[in-house]
C-alpha atoms as a PDB file:
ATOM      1  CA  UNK A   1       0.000   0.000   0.000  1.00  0.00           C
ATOM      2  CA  UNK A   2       1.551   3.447  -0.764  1.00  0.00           C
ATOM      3  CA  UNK A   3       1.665   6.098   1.476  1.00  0.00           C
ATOM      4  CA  UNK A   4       2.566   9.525   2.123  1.00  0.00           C
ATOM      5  CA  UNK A   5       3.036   8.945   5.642  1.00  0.00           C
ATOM      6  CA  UNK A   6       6.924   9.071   7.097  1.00  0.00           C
ATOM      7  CA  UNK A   7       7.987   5.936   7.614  1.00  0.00           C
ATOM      8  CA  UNK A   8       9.796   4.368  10.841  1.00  0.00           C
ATOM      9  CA  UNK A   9      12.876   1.709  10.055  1.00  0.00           C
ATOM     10  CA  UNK A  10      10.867  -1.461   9.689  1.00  0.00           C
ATOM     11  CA  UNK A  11       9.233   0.593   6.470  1.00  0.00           C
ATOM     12  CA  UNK A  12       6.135   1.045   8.678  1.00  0.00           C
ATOM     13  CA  UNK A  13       3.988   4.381   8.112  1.00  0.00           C
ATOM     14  CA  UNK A  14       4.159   6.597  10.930  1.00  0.00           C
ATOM     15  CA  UNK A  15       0.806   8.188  11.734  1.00  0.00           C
ATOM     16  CA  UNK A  16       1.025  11.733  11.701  1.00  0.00           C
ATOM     17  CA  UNK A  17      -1.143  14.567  10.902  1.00  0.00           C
ATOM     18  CA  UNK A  18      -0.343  18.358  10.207  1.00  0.00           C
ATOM     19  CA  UNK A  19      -2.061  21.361  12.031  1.00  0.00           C
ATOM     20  CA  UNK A  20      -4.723  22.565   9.283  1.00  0.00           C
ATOM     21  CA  UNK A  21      -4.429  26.501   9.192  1.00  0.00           C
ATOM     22  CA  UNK A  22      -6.750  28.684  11.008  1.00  0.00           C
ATOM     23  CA  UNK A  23      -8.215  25.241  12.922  1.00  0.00           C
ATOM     24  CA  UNK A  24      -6.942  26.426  15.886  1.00  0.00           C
ATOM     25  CA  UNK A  25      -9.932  27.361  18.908  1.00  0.00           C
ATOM     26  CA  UNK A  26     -10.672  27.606  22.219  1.00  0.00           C
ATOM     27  CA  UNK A  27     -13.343  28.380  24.281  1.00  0.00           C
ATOM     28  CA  UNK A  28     -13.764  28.469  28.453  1.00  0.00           C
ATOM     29  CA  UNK A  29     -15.341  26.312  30.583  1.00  0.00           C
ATOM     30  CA  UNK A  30     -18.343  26.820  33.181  1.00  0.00           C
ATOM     31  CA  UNK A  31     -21.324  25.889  35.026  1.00  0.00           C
ATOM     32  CA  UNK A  32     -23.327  25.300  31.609  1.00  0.00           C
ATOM     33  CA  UNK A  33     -21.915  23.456  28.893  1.00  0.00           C
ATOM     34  CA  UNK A  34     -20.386  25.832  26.021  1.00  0.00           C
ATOM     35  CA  UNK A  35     -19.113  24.232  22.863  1.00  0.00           C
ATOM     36  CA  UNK A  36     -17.298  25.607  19.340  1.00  0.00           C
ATOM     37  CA  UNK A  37     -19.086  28.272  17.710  1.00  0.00           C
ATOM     38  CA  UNK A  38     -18.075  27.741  13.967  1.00  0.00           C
ATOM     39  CA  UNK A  39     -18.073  23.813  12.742  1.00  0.00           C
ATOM     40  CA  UNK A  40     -15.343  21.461  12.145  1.00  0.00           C
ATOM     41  CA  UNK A  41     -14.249  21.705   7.985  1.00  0.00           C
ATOM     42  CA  UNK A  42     -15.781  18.455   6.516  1.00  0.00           C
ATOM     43  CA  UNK A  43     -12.404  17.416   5.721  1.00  0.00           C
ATOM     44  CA  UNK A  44     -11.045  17.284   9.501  1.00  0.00           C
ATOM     45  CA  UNK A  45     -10.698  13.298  10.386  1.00  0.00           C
ATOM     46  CA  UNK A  46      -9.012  14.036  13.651  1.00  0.00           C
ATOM     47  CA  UNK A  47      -8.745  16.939  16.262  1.00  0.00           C
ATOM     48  CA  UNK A  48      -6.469  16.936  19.421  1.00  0.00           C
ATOM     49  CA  UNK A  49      -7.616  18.544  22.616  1.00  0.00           C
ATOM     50  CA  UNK A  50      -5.988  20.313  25.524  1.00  0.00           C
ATOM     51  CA  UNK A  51      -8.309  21.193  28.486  1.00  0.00           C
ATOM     52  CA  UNK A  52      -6.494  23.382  31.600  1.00  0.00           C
ATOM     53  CA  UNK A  53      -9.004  22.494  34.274  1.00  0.00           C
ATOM     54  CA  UNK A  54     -10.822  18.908  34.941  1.00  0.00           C
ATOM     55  CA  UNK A  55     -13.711  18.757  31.919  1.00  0.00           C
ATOM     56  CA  UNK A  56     -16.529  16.420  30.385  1.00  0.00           C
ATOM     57  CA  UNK A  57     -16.383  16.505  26.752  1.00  0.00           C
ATOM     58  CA  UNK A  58     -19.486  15.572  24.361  1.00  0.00           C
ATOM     59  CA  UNK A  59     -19.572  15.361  20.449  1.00  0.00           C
ATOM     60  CA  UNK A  60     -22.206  16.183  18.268  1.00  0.00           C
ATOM     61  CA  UNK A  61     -23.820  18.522  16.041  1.00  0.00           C
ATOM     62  CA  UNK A  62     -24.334  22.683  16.271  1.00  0.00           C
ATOM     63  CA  UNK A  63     -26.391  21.633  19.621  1.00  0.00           C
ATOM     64  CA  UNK A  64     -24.574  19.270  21.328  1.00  0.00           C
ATOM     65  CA  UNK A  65     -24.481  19.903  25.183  1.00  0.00           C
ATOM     66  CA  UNK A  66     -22.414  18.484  27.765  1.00  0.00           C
ATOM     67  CA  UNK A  67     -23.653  16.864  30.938  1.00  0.00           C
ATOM     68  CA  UNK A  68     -21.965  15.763  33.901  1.00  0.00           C
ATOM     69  CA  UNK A  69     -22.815  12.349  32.614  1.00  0.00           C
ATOM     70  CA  UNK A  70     -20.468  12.491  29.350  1.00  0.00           C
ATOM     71  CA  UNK A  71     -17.237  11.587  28.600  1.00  0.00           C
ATOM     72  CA  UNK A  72     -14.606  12.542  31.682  1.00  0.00           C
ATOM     73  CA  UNK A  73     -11.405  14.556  30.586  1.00  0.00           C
ATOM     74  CA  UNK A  74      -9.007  15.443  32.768  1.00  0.00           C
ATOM     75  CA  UNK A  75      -6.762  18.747  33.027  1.00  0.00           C
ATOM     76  CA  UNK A  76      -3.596  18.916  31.623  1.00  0.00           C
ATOM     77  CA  UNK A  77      -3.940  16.190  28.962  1.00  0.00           C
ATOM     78  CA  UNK A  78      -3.167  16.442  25.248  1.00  0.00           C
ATOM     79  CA  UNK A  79      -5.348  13.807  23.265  1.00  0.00           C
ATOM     80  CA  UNK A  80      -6.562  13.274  19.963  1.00  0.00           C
ATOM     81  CA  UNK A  81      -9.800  12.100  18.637  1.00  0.00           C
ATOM     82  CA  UNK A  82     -11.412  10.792  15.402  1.00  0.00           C
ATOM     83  CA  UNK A  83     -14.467  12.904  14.623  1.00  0.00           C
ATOM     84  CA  UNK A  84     -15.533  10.887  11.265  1.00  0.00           C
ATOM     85  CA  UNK A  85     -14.517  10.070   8.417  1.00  0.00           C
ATOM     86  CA  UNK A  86     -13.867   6.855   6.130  1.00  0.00           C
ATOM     87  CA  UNK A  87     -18.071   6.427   5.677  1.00  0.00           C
ATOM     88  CA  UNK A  88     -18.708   7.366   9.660  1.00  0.00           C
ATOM     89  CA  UNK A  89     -20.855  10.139  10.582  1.00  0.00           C
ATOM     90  CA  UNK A  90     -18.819  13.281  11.320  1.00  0.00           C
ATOM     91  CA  UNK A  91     -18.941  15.227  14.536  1.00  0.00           C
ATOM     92  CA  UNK A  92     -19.059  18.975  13.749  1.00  0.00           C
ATOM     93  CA  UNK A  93     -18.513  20.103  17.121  1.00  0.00           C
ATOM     94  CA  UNK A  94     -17.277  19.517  20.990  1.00  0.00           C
ATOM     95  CA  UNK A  95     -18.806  20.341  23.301  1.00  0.00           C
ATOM     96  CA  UNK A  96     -17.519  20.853  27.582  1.00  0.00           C
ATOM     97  CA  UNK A  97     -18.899  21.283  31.068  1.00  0.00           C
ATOM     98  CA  UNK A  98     -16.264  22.563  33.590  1.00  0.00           C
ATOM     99  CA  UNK A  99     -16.197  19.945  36.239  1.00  0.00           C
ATOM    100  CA  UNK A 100     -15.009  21.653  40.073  1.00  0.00           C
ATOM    101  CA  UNK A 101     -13.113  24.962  38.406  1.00  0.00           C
ATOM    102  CA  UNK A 102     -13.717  27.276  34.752  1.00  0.00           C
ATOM    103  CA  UNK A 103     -10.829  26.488  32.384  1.00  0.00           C
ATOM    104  CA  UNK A 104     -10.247  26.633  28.755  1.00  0.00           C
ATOM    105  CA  UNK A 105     -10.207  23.490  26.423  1.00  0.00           C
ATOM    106  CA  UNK A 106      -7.491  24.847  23.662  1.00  0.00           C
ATOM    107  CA  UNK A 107      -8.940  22.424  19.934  1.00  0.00           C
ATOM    108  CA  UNK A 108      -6.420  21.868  16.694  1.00  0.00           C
ATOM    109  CA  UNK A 109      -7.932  20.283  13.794  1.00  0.00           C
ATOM    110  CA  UNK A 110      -5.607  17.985  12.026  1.00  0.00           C
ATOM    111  CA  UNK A 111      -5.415  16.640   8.334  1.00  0.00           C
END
């Protein structure tokens, strides 16, 4: 299979993704859920996350809330997730719920 991936010595592709210009956001956390204003491009497979205080973290559409019942992220971690692609539905947005303190959860798309 051919690739335009780097590859590692064993001739293995190396999964890495670029920053896509101007996907860069960030929004701060609260007491109700707040999520980012302006979509994901279609394009955008994958998206990392940074949050600076303790978070839950929901994907969806334009109205996706969080609840204290989503997805737990904690403060201080760098992670990436799949938002679609490859026939899957794609999320459009993210959406977070400040868990004891506000914060900001920093988002980079990646292609």
């Amino acid at each position: 299979m051919t690739t335009k991936l780097s590859l590692d010595t064993n001739d293995n592709p190396i999964p890495a993704l670029r920053l896509k210009d101007s996907g860069a956001y960030s929004f701060s956390t609260g007491l109700t859920s707040v999520r980012n204003t302006a979509g994901f491009d279609a394009d955008t497979r994958v998206i990392s996350v940074y949050a600076t205080q303790d978070a839950y973290l929901a994907f969806g559409d334009s109205v996706v809330s969080a609840a204290a019942t989503d997805h737990f992220f904690p403060a201080g971690t760098y992670y990436d997730f799949a938002i679609g692609g490859d026939g899957t539905g794609h999320n459009t947005h993210i959406a977070a719920l400040r868990i004891y303190t506000d914060g900001v959860v920093y988002i980079s798309e990646k292609e």
